[in-house]
Protein backbone atom coordinates (compact mmCIF):
# COMPACT_ATOMS: atom_id res chain seq x y z
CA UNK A 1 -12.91 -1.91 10.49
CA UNK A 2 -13.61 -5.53 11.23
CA UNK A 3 -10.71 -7.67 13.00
CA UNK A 4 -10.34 -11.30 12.73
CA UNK A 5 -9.35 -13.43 15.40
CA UNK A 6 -9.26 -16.76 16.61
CA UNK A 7 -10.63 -15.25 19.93
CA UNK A 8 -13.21 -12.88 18.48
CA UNK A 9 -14.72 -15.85 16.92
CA UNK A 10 -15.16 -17.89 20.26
CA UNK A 11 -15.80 -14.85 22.23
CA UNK A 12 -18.56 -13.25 20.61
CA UNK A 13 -20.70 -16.60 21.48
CA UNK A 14 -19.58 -18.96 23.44
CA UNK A 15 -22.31 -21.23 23.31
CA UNK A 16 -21.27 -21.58 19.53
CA UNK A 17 -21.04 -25.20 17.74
CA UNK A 18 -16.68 -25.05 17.43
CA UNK A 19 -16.72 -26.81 14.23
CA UNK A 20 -18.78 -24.12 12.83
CA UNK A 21 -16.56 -21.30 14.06
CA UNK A 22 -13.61 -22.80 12.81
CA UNK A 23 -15.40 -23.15 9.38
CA UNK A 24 -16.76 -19.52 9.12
CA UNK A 25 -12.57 -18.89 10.20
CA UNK A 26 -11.44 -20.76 7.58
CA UNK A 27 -13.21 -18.85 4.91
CA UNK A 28 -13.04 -15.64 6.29
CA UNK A 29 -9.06 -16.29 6.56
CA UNK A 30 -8.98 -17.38 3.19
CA UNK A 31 -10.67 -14.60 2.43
CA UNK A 32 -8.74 -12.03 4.10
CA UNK A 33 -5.32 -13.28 2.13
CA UNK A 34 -6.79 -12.32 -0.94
CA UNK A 35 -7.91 -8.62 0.36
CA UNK A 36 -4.55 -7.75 2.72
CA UNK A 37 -2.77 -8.87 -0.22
CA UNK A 38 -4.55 -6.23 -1.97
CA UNK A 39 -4.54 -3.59 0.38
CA UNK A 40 -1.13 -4.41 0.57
CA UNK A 41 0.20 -3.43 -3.02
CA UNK A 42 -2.14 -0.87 -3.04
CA UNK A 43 -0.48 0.98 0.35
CA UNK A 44 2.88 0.06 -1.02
CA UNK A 45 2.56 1.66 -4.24
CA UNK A 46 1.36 4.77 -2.94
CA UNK A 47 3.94 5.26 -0.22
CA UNK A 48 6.52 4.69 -2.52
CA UNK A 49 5.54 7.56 -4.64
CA UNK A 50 5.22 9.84 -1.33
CA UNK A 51 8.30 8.96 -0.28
CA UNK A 52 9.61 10.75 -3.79
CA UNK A 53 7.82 14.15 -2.97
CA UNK A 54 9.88 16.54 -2.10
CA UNK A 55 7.98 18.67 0.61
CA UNK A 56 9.14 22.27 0.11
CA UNK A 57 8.64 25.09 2.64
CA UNK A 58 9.03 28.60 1.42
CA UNK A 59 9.89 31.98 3.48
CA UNK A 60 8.44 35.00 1.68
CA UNK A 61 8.84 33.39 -1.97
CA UNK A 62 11.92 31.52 -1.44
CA UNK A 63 12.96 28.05 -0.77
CA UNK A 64 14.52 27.80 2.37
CA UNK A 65 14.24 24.53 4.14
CA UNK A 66 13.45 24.55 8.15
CA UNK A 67 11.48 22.32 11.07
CA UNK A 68 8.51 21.16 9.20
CA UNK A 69 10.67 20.75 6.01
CA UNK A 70 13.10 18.05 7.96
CA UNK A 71 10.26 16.09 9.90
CA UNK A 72 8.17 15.87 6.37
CA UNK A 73 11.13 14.38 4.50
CA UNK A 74 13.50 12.73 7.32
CA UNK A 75 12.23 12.35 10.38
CA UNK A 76 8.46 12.94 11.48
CA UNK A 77 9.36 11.38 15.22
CA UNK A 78 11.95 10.22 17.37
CA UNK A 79 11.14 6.17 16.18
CA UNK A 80 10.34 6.79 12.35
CA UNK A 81 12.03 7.43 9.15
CA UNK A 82 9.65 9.72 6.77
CA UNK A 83 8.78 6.84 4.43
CA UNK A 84 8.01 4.30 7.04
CA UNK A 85 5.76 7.48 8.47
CA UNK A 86 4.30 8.29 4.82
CA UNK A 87 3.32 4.29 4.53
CA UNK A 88 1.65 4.37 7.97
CA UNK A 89 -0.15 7.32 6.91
CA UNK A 90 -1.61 5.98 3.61
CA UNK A 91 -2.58 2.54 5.39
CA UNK A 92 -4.74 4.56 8.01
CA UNK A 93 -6.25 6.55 4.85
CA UNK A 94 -6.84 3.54 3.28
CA UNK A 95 -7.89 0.64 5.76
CA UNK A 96 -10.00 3.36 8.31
CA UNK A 97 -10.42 5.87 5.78
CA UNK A 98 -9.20 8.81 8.05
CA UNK A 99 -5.87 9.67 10.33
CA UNK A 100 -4.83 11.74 12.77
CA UNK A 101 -1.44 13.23 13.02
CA UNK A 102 -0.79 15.04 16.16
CA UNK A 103 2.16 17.04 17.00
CA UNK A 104 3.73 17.23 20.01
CA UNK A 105 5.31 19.88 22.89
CA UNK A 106 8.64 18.77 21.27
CA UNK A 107 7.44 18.95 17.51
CA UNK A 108 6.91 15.09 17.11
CA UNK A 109 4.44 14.23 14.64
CA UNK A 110 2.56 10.84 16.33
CA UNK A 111 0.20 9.02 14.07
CA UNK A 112 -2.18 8.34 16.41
CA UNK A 113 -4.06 4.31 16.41
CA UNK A 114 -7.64 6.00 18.20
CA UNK A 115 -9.23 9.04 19.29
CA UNK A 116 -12.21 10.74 20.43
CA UNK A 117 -13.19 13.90 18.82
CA UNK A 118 -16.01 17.01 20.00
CA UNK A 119 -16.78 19.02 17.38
CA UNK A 120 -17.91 22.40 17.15
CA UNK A 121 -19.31 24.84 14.78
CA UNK A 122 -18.07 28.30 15.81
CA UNK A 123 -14.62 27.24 17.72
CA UNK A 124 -11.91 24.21 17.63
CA UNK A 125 -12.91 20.76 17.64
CA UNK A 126 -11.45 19.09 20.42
CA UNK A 127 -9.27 15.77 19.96
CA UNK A 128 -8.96 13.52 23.56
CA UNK A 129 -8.04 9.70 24.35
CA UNK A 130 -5.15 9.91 21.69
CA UNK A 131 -3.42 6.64 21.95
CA UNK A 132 -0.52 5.39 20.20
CA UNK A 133 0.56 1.61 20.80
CA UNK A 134 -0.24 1.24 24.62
CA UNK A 135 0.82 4.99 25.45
CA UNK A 136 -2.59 6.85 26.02
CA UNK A 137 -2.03 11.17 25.71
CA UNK A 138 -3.07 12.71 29.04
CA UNK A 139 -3.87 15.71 27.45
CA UNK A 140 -6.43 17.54 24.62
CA UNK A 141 -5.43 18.56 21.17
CA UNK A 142 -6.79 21.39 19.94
CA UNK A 143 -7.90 20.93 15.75
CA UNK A 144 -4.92 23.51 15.41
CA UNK A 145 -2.60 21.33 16.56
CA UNK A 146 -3.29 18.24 14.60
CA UNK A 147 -3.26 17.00 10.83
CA UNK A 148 -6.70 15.71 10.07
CA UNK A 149 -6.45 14.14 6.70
CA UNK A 150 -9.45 12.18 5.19
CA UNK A 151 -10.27 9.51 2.46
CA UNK A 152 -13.58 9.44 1.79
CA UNK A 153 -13.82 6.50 -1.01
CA UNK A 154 -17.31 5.04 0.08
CA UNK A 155 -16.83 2.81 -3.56
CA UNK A 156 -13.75 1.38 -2.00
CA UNK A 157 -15.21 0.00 0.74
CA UNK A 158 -18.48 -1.25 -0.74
CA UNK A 159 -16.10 -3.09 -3.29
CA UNK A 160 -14.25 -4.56 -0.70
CA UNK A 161 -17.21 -6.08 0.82
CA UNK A 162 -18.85 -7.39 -2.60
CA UNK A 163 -15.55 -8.83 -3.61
CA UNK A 164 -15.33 -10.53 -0.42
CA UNK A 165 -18.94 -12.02 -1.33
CA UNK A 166 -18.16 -13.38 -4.51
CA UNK A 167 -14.23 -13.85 -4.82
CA UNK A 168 -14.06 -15.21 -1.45
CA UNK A 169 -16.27 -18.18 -1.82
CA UNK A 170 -14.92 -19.46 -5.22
CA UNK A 171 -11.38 -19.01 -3.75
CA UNK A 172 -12.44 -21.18 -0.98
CA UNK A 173 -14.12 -23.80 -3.45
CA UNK A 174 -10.58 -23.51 -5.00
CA UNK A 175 -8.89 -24.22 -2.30
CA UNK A 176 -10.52 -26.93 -1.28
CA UNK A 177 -10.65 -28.74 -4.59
CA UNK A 178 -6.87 -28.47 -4.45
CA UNK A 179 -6.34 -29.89 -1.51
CA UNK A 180 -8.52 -32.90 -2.11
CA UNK A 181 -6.64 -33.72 -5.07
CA UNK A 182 -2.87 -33.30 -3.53
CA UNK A 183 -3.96 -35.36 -0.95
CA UNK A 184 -1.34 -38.27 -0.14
CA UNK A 185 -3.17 -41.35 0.00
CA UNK A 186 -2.43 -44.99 0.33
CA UNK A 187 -3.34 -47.80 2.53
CA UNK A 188 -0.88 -49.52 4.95
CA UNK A 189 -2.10 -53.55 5.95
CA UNK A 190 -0.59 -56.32 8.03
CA UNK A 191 -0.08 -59.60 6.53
CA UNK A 192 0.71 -62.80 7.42
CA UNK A 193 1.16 -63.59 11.21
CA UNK A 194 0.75 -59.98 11.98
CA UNK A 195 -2.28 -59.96 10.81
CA UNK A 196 -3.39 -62.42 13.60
CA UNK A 197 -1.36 -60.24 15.91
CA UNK A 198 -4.36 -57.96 18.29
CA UNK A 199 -1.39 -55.59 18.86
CA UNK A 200 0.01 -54.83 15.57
CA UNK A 201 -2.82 -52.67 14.69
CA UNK A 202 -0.73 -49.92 17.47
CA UNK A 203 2.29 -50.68 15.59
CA UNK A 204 0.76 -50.25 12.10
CA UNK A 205 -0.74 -46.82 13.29
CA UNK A 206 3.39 -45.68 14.32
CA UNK A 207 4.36 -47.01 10.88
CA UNK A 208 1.89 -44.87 9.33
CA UNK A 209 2.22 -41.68 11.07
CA UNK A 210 5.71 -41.55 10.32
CA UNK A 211 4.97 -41.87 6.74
CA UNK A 212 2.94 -39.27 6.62
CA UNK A 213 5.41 -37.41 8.77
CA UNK A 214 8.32 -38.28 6.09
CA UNK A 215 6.16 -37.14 3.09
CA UNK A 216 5.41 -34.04 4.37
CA UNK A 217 8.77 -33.07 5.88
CA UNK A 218 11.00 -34.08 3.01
CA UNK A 219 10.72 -33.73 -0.88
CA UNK A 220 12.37 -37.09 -1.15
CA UNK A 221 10.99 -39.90 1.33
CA UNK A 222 11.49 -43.83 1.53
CA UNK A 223 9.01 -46.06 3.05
CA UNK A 224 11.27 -49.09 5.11
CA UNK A 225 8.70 -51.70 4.51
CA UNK A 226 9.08 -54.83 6.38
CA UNK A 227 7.54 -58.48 6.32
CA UNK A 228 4.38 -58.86 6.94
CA UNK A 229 3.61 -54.80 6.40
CA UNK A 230 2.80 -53.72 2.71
CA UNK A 231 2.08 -50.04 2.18
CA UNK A 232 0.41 -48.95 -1.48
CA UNK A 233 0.20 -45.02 -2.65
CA UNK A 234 -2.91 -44.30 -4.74
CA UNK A 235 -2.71 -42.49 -7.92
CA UNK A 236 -3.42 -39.17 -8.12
CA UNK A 237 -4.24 -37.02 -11.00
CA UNK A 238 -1.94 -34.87 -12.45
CA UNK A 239 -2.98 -31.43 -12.29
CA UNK A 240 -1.73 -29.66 -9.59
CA UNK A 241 -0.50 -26.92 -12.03
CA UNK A 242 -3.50 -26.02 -13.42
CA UNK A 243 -5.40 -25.93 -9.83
CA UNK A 244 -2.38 -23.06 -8.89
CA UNK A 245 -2.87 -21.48 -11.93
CA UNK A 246 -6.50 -21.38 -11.43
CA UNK A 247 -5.88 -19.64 -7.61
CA UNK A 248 -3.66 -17.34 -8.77
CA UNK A 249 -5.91 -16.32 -12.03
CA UNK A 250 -8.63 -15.92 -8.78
CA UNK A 251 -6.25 -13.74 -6.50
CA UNK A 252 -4.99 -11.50 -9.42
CA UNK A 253 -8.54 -11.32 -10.58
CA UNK A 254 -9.56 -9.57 -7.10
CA UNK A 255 -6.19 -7.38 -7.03
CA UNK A 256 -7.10 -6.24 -10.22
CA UNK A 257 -10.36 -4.92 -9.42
CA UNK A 258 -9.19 -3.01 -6.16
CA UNK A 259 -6.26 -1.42 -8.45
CA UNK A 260 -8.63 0.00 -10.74
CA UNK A 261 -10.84 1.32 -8.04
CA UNK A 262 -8.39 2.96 -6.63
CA UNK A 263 -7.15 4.33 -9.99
CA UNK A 264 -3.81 2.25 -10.55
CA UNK A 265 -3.89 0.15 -13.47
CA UNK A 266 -2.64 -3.42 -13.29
CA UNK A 267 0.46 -2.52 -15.62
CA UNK A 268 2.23 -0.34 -13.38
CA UNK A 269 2.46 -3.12 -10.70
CA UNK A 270 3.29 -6.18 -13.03
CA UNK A 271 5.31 -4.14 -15.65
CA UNK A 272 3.73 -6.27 -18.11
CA UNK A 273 3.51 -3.68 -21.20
CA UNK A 274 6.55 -1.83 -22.50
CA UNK A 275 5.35 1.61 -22.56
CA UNK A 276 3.33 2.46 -19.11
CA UNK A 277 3.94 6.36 -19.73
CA UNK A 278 0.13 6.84 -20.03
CA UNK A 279 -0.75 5.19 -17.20
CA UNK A 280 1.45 6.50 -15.40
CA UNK A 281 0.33 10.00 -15.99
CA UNK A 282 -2.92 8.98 -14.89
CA UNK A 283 -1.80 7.57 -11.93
CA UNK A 284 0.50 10.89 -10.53
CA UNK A 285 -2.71 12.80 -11.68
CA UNK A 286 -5.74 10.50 -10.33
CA UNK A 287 -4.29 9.36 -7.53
CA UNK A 288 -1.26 10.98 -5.83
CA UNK A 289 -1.40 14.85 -7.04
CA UNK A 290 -5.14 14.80 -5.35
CA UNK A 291 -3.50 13.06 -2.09
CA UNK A 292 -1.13 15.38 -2.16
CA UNK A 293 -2.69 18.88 -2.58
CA UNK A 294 -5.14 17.13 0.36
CA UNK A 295 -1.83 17.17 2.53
CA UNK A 296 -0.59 20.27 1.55
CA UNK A 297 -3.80 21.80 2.13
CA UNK A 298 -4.24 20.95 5.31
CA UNK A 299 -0.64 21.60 6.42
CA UNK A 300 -0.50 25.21 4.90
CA UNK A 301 -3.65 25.86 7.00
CA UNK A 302 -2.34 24.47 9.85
CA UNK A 303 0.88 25.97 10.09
CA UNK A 304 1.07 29.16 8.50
CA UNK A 305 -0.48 32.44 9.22
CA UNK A 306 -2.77 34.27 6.53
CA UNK A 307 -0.66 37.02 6.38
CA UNK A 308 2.53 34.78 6.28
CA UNK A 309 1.02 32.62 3.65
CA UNK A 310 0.19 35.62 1.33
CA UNK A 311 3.27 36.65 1.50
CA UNK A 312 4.73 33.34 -0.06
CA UNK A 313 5.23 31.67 3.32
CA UNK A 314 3.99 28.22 2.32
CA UNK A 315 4.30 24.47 2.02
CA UNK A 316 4.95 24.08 -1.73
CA UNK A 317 5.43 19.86 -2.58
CA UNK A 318 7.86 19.11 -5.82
CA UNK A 319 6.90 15.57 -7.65
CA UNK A 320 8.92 15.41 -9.96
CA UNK A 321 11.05 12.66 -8.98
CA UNK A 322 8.03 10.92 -9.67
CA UNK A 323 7.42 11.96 -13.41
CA UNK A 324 11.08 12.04 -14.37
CA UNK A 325 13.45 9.33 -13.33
CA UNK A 326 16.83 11.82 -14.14
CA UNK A 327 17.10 15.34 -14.66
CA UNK A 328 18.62 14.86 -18.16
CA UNK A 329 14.54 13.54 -19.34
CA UNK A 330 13.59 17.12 -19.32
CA UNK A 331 16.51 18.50 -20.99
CA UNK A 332 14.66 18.80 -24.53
CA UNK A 333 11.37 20.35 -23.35
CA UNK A 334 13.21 22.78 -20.58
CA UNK A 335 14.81 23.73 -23.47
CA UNK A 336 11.82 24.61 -26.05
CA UNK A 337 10.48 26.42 -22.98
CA UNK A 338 13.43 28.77 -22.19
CA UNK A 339 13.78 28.90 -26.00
CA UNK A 340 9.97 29.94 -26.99
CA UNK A 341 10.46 33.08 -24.22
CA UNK A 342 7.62 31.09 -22.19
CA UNK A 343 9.26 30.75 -19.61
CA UNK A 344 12.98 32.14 -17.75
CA UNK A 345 15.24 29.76 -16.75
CA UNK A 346 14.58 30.18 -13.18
CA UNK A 347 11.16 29.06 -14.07
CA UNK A 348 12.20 26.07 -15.18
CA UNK A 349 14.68 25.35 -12.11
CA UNK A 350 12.04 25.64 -9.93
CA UNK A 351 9.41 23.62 -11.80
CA UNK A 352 11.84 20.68 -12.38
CA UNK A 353 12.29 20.95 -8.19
CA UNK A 354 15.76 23.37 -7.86
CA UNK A 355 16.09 26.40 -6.09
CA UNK A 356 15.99 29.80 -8.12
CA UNK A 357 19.21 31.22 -8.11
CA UNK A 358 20.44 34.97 -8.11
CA UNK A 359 22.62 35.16 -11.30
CA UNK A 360 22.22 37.48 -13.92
CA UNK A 361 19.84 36.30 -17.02
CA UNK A 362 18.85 33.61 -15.00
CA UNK A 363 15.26 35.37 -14.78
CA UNK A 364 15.39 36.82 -18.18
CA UNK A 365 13.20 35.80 -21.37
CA UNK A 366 14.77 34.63 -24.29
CA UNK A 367 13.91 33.14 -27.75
CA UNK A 368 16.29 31.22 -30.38
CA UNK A 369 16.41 32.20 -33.71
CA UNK A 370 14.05 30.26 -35.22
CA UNK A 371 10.96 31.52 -32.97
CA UNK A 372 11.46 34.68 -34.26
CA UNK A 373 9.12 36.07 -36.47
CA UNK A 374 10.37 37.04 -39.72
CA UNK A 375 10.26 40.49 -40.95
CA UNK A 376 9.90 41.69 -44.98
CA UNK A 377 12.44 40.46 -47.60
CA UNK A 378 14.28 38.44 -44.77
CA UNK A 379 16.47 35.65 -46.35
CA UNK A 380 15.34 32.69 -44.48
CA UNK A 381 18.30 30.24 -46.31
């Protein structure tokens, strides 16, 4: 992942013409607004919806919350909150396309900012120089003992670059064109006997400076004008609105094109159509049920036994705070299901994320009247 600096650009040749290095920083800043705004939405969206998943651990078949349960949904480490972990997580995916989780002697779970990793065929790959912040692991991780998660979207990045081709210079040509025409201009001249005077040119320069100082500091500025000084402001033309409009048609533009790449459409983030439900849908199963499963995946491996895990010892993840904002939205079809004998209530609990509970009927089949097939010379009124 490339880094921009003010001191990579000097660094990397320092025998460099300046002005040209501040010009390729320029664009390349302008630039990189336009795609960390992106990658910005993008990350936030999709740790928002993690944060809703409810990661489940099971003993044997039944729900029962424990260790791995707490630091997935409260508190992965001693300095972190679950969601702020979950967005760190989904940056890494996104912005280096891979993370490392690795969990500690005291069952911390430490994003880690750079490895080193042997790999083997026939035995544990072997994880070394884990550093987080300035704090640099003095020991190896095993591949048992870490969460390797991957996100291997080679059209993301490719798009990322071509946008940056095309996007980038016409939002710099925008830019540009703006600030040419918001300009403040005007010309300042002596008159009179200062005119003659070889020093007033020093004084006209103050008077000038803070004029430009006034304009810029204040959204209402007089100009003190005194004999033998006349300042006139050129017109300018009036269409600064369009020239934002035309920036922000740009930067929504490129936003819009990483969105659908990534498999969010533009709707769900501007909530500028009444009825999202079908994108939505696509969203929870495009984007975040495949993230998901990827997590789970790797955590049931990771942390439960074969045996254990046929048994029903498992990591078992509940979205459906993200398809349903209240329990009472699934009232009518939890209904038809218990109803139809498709399903027991228990089956239901524990699909709409509740615990099964140990009540009588509760995993019985039933079926209302009017599912029932009708037998001969039945009076239907």
């Amino acid at each position: 992942m490339r880094k921009i600096g003010v001191f990579n650009y000097f660094s990397r040749n320092p025998d460099a013409n300046i002005i040209k290095e501040i010009s390729l920083l320029h664009d390349d800043y302008n630039t990189t607004l336009m795609k960390q705004r992106a990658i910005d939405v993008v990350v936030g969206r999709i740790a928002r919806s993690l944060s809703l998943v409810n990661w489940k651990t099971y003993e044997k078949g039944k729900y029962k919350p424990d260790s791995l349960y707490y630091h997935l949904n409260v508190q992965p480490n001693i300095n972190q909150n679950a969601t702020d972990f979950w967005e760190e997580v989904v940056r890494k995916l996104f912005e280096d396309t891979e993370v490392l989780i690795v969990v500690t002697s005291d069952d911390q779970f430490i994003i880690a900012d750079d490895f080193e990793v042997t790999k083997y065929v026939l035995k544990e790959n072997v994880y070394t120089k884990v550093v987080k912040d300035d704090f640099e692991f003095d020991k190896s991780f095993f591949e048992s003992k870490v969460i390797r998660l991957n996100y291997n979207n080679t059209k993301i990045k490719t798009l990322l670059k071509n946008l940056d081709d095309s996007y980038g210079m016409l939002f710099n040509r925008l830019v540009q064109v703006a600030m040419r025409t918001n300009q403040i201009r005007g010309t300042a001249k002596l008159t009179g006997n200062l005119a003659k005077n070889a020093k007033a040119q020093d004084y006209l320069q103050t008077f000038v400076d803070k004029i430009f100082k006034s304009f810029s500091n204040n959204s209402e500025a007089i100009v003190p004008v005194q004999d033998g000084m006349e300042y006139t402001e050129l017109s300018r033309e009036q269409n600064t609105r369009s020239q934002v409009d035309e920036l922000n048609k740009v930067s929504n533009e490129y936003l819009n094109t990483v969105l659908e790449a990534v498999g969010i459409h533009p709707a769900l983030i501007y909530g500028d159509m009444s009825d999202t439900s079908h994108h939505k849908d696509d969203y929870i199963s495009n984007v975040i049920q495949p993230m998901v499963e990827k997590i789970t995946d790797e955590i049931n491996r990771k942390f439960f036994e074969e045996v254990d895990f046929m048994k029903g010892s498992c990591l078992n993840p509940s979205i459906v705070k993200l398809r349903y904002i209240s329990i009472f939205d699934i009232g009518g079809p939890a209904e038809k299901l218990v109803g139809s004998s498709t399903f027991t209530p228990n089956d239901v609990r524990e699909a709409g994320g509740y615990e099964r509970i140990d009540k009588p009927g509760m995993d019985d089949f039933y079926m209302t009247k009017n599912m029932e097939k009708l037998r001969g010379g039945e009076n239907t009124e």
